[in-house]
Protein backbone atom coordinates (compact mmCIF):
# COMPACT_ATOMS: atom_id res chain seq x y z
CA UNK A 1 67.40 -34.53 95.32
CA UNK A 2 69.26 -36.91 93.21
CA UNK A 3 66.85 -36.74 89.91
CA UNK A 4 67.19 -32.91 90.48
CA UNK A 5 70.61 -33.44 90.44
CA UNK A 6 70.48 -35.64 87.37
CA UNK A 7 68.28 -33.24 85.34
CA UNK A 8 70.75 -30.26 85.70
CA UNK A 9 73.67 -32.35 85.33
CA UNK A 10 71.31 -33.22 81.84
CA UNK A 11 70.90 -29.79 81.39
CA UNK A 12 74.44 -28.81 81.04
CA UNK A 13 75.72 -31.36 78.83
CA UNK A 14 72.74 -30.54 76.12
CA UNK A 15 74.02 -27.08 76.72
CA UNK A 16 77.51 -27.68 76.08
CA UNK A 17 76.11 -30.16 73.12
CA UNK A 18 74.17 -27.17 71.69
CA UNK A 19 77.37 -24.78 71.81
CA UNK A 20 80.04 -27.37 70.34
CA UNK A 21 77.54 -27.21 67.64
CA UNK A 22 77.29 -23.80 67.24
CA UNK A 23 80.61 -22.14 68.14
CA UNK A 24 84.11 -23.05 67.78
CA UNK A 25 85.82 -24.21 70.12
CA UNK A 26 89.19 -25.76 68.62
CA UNK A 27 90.85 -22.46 68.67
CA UNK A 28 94.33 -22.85 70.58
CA UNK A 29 95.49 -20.25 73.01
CA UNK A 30 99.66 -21.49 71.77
CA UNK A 31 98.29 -19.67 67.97
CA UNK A 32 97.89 -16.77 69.78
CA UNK A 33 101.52 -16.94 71.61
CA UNK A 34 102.90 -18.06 68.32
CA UNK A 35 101.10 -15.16 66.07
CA UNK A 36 102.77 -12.83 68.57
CA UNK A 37 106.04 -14.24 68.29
CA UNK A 38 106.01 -14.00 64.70
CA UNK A 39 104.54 -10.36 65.04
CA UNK A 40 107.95 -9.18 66.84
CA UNK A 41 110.38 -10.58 64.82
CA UNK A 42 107.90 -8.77 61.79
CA UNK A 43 108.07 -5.96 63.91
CA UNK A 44 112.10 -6.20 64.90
CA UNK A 45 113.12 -7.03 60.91
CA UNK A 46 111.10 -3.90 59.50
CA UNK A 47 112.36 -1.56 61.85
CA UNK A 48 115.86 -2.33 62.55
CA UNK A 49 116.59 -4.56 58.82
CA UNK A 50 114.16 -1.42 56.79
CA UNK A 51 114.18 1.53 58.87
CA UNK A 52 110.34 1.72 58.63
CA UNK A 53 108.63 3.79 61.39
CA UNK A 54 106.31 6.22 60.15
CA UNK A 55 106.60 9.68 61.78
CA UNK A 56 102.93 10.75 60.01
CA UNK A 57 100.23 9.65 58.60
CA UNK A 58 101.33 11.04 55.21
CA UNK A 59 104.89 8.85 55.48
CA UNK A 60 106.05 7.73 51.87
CA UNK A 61 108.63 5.52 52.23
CA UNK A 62 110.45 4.78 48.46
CA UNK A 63 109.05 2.21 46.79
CA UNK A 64 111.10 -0.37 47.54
CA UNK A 65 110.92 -0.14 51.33
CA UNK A 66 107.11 -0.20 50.79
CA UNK A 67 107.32 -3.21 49.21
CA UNK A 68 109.96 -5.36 51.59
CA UNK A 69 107.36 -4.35 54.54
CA UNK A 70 104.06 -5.35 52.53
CA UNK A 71 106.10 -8.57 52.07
CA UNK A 72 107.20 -8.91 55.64
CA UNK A 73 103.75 -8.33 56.92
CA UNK A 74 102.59 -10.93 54.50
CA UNK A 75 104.90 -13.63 55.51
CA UNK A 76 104.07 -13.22 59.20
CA UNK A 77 100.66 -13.74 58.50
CA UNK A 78 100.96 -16.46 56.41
CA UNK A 79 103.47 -17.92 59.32
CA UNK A 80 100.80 -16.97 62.01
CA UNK A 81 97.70 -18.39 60.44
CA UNK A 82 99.88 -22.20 59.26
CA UNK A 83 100.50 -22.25 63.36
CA UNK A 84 97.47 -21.43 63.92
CA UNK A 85 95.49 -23.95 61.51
CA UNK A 86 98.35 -26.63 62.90
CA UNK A 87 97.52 -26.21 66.76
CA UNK A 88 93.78 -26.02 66.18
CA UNK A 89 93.85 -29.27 64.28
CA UNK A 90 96.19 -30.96 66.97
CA UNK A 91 93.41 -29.18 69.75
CA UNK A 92 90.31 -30.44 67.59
CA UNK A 93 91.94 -34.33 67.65
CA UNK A 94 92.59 -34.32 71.17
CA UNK A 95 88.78 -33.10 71.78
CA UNK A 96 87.39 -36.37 69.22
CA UNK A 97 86.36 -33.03 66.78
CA UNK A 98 86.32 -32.04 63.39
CA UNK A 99 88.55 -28.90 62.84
CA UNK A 100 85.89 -28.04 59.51
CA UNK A 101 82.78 -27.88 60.37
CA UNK A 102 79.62 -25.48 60.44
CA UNK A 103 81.13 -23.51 63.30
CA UNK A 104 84.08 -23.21 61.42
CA UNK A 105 83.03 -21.97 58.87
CA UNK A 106 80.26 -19.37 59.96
CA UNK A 107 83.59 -17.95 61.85
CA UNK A 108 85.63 -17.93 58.95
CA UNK A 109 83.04 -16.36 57.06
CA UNK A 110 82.61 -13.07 59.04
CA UNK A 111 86.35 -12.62 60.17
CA UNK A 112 87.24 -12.47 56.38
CA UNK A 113 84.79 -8.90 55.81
CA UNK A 114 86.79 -7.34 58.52
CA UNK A 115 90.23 -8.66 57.46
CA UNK A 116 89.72 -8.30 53.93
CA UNK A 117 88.47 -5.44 53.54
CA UNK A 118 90.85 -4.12 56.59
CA UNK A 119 93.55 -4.99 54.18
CA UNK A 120 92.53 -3.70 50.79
CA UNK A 121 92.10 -0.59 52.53
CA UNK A 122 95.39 -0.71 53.87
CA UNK A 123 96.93 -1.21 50.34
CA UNK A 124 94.57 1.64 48.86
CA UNK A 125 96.17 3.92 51.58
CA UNK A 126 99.91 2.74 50.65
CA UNK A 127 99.60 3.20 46.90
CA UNK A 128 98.20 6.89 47.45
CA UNK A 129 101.49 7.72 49.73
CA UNK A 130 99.68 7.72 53.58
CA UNK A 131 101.78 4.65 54.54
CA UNK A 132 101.92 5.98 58.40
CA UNK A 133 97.57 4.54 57.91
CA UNK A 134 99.06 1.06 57.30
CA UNK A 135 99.84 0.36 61.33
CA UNK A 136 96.40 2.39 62.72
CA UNK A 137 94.12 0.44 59.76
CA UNK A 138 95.84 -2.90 60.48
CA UNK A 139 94.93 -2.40 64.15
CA UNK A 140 91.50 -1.41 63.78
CA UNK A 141 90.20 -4.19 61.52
CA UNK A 142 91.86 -6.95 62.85
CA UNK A 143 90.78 -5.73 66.33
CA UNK A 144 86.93 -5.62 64.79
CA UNK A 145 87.17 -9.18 63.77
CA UNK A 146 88.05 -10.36 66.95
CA UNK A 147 85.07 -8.97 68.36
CA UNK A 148 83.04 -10.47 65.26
CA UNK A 149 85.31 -13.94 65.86
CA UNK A 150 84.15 -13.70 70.09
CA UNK A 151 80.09 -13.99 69.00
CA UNK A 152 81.47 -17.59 67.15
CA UNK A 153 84.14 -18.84 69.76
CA UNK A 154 85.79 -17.97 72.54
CA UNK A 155 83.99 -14.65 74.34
CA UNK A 156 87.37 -13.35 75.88
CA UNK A 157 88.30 -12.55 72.52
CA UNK A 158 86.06 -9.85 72.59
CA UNK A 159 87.90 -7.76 75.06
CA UNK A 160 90.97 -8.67 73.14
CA UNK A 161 89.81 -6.74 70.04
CA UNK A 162 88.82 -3.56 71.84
CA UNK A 163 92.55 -3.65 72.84
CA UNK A 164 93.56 -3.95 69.28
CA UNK A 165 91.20 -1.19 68.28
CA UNK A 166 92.10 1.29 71.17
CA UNK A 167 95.59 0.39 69.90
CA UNK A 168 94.99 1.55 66.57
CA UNK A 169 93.44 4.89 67.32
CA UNK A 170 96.13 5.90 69.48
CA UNK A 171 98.50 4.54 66.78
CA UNK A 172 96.60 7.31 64.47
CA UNK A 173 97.19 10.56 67.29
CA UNK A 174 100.91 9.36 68.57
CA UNK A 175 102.08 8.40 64.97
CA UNK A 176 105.83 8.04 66.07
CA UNK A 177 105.23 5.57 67.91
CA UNK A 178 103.05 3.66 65.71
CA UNK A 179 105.39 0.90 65.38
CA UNK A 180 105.39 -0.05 69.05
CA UNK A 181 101.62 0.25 69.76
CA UNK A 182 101.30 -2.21 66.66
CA UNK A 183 103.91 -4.22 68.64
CA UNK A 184 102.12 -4.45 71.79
CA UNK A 185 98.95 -5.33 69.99
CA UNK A 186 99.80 -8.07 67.85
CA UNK A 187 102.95 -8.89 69.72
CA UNK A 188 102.76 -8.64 73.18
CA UNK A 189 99.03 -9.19 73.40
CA UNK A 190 98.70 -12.07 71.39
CA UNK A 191 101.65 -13.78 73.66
CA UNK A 192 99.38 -12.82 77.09
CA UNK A 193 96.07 -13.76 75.57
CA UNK A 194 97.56 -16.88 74.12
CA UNK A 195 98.91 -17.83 77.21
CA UNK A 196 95.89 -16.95 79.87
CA UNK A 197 93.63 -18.81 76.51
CA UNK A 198 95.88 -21.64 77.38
CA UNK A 199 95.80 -22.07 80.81
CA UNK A 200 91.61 -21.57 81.23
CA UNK A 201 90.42 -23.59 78.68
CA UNK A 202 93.44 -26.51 77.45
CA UNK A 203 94.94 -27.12 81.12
């Protein structure tokens, strides 16, 4: 009984060798809380600073509104993803691991198709005057890579892009209220996620 009990207890570490090796597993659950945070006051300061909230899919806001929300929405990201890359490292030194490595990269590599091209889509839709796309498209393709980012991490984020992407569709039929689906997806469910991420796998 006890070298049956040795060999599965064998077992499971090569296992959980084999997947530090081939996933990543440094993501923090507070990035997600933190990206959601930042989200709402993105959210908060176009809406009540810019008066943007599309009421169709056609919405052309003037130029210069267009611009102050492209801008907003860039410095949340950039805000979301320095958080992100800050806890991750501060996760990956706890854990005796190396934030860049293969899994890190193979991750990196095929969230960017989604987001990028997720995002030059977005802009191609903006400069051709169907702004009230920018909230739907957003949702969509960051809600894909998710799903692409749960095959090279954590799997729970799987289920957390089909809510991003089930977001964005109804973000394309109830366009008024565009503004608060896209703040309960990367607001709201970024905080919840983050948290429940936190509790199962840092506590």
């Amino acid at each position: 009984m006890t070298s049956d009990k040795n060999h599965i207890q064998d077992l499971a570490e090569i296992r959980a060798i084999m997947q530090r090796s081939t996933k990543f597993f440094s993501l923090s659950g507070l990035a997600g809380v933190s990206a959601g945070v930042f989200a709402l006051i993105g959210a908060a300061v176009v809406y009540y600073q810019f008066g943007f909230s599309p009421d169709a899919l056609q919405y052309q806001p003037d130029p210069t509104l267009g611009r102050k929300v492209i801008l907003t929405a860039f410095g949340v990201l950039i805000f979301a993803l320095g958080f992100a890359a800050f806890l991750s490292q501060r996760k990956a030194n706890k854990s005796n691991e190396a934030l860049w490595s293969s899994p890190t990269r193979r991750l990196l590599a095929h969230v960017a198709i989604p987001l990028f091209s997720g995002g030059l889509f977005a802009l191609i839709m903006h400069f051709y005057g169907y702004s009230g796309f920018l909230i739907p498209i957003t949702l969509i393709f960051y809600g894909q890579a998710l799903v692409t980012a749960g095959q090279f991490t954590y799997n729970d984020l799987k289920l957390l892009g089909v809510i991003f992407i089930l977001l964005g569709l109804l973000s394309v039929v109830f366009v008024q209220y565009s503004l608060i689906l896209w703040s309960l997806g990367f607001g709201l469910a970024h905080i919840v996620y983050g948290i429940y991420m936190h509790i199962k796998y840092e506590r």
